[in-house]
Protein backbone atom coordinates (compact mmCIF):
# COMPACT_ATOMS: atom_id res chain seq x y z
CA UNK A 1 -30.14 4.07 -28.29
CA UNK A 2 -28.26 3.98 -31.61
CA UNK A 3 -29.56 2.66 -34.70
CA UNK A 4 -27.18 -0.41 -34.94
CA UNK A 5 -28.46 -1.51 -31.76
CA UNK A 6 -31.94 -0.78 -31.35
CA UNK A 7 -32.24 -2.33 -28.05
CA UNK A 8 -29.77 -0.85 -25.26
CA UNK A 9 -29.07 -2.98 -22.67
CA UNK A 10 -29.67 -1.61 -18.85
CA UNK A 11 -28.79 -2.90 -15.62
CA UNK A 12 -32.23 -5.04 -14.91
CA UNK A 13 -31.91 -6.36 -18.73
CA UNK A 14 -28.58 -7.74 -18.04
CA UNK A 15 -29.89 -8.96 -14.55
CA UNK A 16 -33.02 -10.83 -16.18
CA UNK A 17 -30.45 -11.87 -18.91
CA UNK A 18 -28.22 -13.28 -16.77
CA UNK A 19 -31.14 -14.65 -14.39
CA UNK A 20 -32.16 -16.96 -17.27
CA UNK A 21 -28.65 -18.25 -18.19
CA UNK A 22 -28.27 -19.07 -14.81
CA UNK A 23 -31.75 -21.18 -15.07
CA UNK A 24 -30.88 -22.71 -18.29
CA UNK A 25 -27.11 -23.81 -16.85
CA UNK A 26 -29.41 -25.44 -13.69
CA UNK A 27 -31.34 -27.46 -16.29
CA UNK A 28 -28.21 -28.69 -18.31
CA UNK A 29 -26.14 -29.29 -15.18
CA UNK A 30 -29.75 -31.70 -13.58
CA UNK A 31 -29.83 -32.95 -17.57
CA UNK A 32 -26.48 -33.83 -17.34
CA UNK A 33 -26.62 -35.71 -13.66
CA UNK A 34 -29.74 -37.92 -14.64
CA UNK A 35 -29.22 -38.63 -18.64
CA UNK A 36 -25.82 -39.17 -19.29
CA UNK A 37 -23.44 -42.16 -18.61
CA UNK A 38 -20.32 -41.53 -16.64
CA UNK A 39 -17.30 -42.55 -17.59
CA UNK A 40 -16.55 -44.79 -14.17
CA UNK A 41 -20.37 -46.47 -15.32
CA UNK A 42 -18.91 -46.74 -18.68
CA UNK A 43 -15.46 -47.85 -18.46
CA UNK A 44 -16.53 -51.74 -17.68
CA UNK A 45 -19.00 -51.59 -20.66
CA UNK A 46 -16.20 -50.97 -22.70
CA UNK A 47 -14.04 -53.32 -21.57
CA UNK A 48 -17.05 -55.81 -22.40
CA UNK A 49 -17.06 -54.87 -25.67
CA UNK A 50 -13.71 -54.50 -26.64
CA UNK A 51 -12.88 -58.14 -25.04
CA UNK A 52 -15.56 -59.40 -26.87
CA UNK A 53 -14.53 -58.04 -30.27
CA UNK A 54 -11.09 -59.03 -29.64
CA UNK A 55 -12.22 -62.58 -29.26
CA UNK A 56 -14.52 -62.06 -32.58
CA UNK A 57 -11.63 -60.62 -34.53
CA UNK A 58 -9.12 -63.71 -32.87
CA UNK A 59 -11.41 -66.09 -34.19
CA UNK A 60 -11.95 -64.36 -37.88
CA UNK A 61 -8.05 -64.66 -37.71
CA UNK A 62 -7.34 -67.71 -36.47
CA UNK A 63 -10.00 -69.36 -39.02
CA UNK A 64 -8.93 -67.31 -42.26
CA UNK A 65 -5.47 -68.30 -41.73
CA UNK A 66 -6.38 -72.24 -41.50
CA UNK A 67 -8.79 -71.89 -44.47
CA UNK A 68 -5.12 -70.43 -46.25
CA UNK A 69 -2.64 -72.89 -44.81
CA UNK A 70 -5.11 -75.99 -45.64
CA UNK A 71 -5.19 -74.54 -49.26
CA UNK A 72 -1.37 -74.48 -49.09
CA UNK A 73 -1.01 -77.91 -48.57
């Protein structure tokens, strides 16, 4: 034991050590299965929305520039 490390690791500490990281990767990897979107689920959601805000922006377009060429005239 030395005094910058007051703790000195043995074997079983680094066994129990790596016991837990193994349990906390399980948890993130199940976390990870159930909560989160993949990107084959997502990939037609997006589409969605970026075909709808294409048609949104078309439209902001298409009516700004007839409110400036009616002006024009």
């Amino acid at each position: 034991m030395t005094e910058d490390n007051p703790i000195e690791p043995t074997l079983d500490s680094v066994v129990t050590h790596l016991r837990y990281i193994r349990s906390d990767l399980k948890n993130i990897n199940n976390q990870l299965k159930t909560d989160y979107v993949k990107k084959a689920e997502f990939t037609p959601v997006k589409n969605l929305v970026f075909g709808f805000s294409g048609l949104l922006l078309t439209g902001v377009v298409i009516t700004v520039g007839k409110l400036i060429f009616d002006h024009l005239k």
